[in-house]
C-alpha atoms as a PDB file:
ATOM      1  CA  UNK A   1     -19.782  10.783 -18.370  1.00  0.00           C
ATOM      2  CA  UNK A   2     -16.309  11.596 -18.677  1.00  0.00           C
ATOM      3  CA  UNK A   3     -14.406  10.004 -21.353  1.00  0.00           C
ATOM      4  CA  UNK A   4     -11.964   6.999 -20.509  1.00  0.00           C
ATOM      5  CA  UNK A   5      -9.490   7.733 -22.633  1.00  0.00           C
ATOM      6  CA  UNK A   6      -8.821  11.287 -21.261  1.00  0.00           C
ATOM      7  CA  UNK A   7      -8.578   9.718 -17.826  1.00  0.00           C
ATOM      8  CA  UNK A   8      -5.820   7.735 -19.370  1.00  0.00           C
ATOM      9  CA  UNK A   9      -3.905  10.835 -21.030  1.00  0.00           C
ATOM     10  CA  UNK A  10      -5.421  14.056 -19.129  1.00  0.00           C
ATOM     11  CA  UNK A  11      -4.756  15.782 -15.614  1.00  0.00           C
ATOM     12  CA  UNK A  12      -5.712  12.095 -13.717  1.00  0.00           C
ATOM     13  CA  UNK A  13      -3.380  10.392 -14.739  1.00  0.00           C
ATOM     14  CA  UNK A  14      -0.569  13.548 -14.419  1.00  0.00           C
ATOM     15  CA  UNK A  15      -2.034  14.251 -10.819  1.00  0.00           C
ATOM     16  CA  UNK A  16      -1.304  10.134  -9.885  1.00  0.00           C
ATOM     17  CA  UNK A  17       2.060  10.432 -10.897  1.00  0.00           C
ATOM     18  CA  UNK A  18       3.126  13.386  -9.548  1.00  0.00           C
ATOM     19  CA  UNK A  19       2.135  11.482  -6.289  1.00  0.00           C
ATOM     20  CA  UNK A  20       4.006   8.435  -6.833  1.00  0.00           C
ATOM     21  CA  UNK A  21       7.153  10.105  -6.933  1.00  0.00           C
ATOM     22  CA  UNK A  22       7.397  12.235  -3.521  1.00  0.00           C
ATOM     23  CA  UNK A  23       6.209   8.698  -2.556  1.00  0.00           C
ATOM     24  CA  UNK A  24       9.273   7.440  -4.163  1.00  0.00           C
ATOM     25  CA  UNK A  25       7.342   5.494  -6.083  1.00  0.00           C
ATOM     26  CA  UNK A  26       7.945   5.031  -9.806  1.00  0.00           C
ATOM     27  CA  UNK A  27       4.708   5.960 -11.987  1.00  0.00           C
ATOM     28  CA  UNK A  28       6.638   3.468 -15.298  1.00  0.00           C
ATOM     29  CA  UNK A  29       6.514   0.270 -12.782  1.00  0.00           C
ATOM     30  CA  UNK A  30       3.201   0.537 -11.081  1.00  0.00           C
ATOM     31  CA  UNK A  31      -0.193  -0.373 -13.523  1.00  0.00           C
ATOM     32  CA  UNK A  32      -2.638   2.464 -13.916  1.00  0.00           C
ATOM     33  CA  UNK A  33      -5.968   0.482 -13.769  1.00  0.00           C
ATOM     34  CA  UNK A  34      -8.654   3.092 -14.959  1.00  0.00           C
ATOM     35  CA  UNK A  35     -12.182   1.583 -13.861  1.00  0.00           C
ATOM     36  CA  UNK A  36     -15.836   3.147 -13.322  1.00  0.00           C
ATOM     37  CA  UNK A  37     -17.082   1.347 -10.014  1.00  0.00           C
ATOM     38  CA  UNK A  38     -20.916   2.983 -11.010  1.00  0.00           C
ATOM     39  CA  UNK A  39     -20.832   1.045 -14.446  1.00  0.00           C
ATOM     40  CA  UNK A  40     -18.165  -2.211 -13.378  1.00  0.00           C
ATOM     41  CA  UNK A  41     -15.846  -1.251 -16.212  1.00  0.00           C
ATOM     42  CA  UNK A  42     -12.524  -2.555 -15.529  1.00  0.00           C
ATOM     43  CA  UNK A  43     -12.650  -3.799 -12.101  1.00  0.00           C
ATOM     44  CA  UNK A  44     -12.968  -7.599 -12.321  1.00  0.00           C
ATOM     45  CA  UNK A  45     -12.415  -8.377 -16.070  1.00  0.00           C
ATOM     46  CA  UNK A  46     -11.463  -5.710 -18.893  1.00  0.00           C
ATOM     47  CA  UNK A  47     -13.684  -4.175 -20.407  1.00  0.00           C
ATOM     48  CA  UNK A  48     -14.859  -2.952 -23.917  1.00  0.00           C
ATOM     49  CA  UNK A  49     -15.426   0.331 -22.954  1.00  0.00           C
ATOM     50  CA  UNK A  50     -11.646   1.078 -21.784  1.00  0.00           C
ATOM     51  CA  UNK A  51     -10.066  -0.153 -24.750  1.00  0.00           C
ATOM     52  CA  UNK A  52      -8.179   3.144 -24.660  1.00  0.00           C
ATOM     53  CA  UNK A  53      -6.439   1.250 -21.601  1.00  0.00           C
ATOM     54  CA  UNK A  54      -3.644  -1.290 -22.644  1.00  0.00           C
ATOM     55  CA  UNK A  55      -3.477  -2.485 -19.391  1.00  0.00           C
ATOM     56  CA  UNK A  56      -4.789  -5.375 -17.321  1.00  0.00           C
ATOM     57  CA  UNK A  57      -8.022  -4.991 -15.184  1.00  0.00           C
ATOM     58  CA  UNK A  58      -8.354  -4.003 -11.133  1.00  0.00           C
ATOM     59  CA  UNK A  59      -8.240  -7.429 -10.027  1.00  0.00           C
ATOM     60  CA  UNK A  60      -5.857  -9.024 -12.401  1.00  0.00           C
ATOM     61  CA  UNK A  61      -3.644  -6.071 -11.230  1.00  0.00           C
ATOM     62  CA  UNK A  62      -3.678  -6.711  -7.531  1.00  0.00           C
ATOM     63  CA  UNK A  63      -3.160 -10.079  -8.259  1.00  0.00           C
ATOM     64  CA  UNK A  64       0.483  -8.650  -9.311  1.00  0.00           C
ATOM     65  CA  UNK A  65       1.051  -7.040  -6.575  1.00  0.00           C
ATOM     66  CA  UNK A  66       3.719  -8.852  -4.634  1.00  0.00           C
ATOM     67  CA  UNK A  67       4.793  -8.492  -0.804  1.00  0.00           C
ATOM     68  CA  UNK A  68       7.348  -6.636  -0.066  1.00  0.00           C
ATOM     69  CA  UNK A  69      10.539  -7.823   1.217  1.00  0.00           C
ATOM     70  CA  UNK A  70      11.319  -7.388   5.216  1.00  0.00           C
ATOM     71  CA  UNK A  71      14.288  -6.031   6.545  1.00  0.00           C
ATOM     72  CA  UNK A  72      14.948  -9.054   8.874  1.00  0.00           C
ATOM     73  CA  UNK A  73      18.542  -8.501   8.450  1.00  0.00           C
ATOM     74  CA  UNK A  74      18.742  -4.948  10.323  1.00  0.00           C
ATOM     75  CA  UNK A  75      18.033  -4.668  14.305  1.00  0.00           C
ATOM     76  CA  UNK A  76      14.869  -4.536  15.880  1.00  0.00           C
ATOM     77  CA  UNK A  77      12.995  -1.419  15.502  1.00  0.00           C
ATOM     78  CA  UNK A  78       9.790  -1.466  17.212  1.00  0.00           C
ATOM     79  CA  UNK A  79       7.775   2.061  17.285  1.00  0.00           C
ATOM     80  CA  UNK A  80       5.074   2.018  19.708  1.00  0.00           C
ATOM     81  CA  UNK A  81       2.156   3.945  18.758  1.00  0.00           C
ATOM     82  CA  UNK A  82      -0.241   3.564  22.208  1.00  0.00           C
ATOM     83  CA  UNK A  83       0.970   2.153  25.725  1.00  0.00           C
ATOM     84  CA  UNK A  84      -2.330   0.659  27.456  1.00  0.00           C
ATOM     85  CA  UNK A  85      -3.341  -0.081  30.738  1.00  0.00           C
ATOM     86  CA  UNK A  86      -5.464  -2.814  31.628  1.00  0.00           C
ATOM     87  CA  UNK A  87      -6.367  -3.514  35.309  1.00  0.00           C
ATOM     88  CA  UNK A  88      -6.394  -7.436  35.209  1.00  0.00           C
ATOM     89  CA  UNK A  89      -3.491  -7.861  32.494  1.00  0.00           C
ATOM     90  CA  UNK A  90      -1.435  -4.834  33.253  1.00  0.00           C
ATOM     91  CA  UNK A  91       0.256  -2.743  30.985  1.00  0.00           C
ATOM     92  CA  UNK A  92       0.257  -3.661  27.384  1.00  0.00           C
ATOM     93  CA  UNK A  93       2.348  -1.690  24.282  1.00  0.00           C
ATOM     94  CA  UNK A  94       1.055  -1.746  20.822  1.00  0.00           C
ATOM     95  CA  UNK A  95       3.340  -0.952  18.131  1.00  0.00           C
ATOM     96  CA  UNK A  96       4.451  -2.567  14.547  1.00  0.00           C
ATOM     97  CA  UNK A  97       8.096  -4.154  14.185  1.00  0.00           C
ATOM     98  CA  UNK A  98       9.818  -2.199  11.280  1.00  0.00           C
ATOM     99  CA  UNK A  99      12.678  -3.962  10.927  1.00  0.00           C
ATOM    100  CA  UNK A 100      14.087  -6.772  12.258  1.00  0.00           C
ATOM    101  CA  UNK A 101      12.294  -9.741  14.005  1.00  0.00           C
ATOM    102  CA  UNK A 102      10.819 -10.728  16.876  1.00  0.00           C
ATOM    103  CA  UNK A 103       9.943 -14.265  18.351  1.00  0.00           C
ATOM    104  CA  UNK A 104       8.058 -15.359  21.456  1.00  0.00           C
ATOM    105  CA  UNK A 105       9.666 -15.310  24.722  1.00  0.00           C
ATOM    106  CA  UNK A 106      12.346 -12.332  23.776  1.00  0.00           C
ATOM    107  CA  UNK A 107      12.987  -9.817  26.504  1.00  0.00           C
ATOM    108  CA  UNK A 108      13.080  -6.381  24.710  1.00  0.00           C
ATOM    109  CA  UNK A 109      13.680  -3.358  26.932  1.00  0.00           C
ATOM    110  CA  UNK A 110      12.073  -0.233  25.710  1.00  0.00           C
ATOM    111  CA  UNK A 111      13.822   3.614  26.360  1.00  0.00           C
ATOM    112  CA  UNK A 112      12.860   6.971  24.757  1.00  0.00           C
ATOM    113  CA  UNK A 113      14.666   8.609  21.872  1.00  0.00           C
ATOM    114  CA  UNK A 114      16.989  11.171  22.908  1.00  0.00           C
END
C-alpha cells in the first residue's frame, strides 16, 4: 500500500490542485481529507495512520462545508434542460433557477436565446 504521507506531498495532491483552480477554486481554502475507504482511515474519525495529515477527517470536513449563497438579488434565470409531454397533464419544463427566485403562482414566459 501506498504511503499516506506521499499522497499528502506527491503528484495527488499536485493533480487536485491543479483542478481546483480552472475550477476557480482555491486549493489554500478547501481541506484535503486523505482517507483509505478499503482500511476506514480518515473517513469518520482521524486516524493514526494519517498522522502525516494535519487536517480534520472526511466527515468532520463536510460538516464545514457551508451552502453557498444565492443570487436572489439578480433576475430570474431559469435554463431548461428537457421540455416534456405528458398526455393527461400536458406539457411540463424541467429546468433549475440560477439566479433569482421564483414563487408559486408567477407567470414566467419562456423565449429562445438569440
Amino acid at each position: 500500500m501506498e504511503e499516506f504521507s506521499s499522497v499528502v506531498n506527491g503528484s495527488y495532491f499536485t493533480g487536485v490542485s491543479t483542478y481546483l483552480n480552472k475550477v476557480e477554486y482555491s486549493p489554500d481554502e478547501i481541506p484535503f481529507v486523505p482517507i483509505s475507504d478499503f482500511e476506514i482511515d480518515n473517513m469518520i474519525e482521524r486516524s493514526t495512520n494519517l498522522d502525516c495529515s494535519k487536517g480534520s477527517s472526511l466527515l468532520e470536513a463536510l460538516d464545514l462545508i457551508s451552502e453557498p449563497k444565492r443570487p436572489t438579488d439578480k433576475p430570474l434565470r431559469l435554463p431548461l434542460k428537457h421540455v416534456y409531454k405528458i398526455g393527461s397533464i400536458g406539457t411540463v419544463s424541467v429546468g433549475h433557477v440560477g439566479t433569482g427566485l421564483i414563487k408559486p403562482g408567477m407567470v414566467i414566459t419562456f423565449g429562445t436565446i438569440g
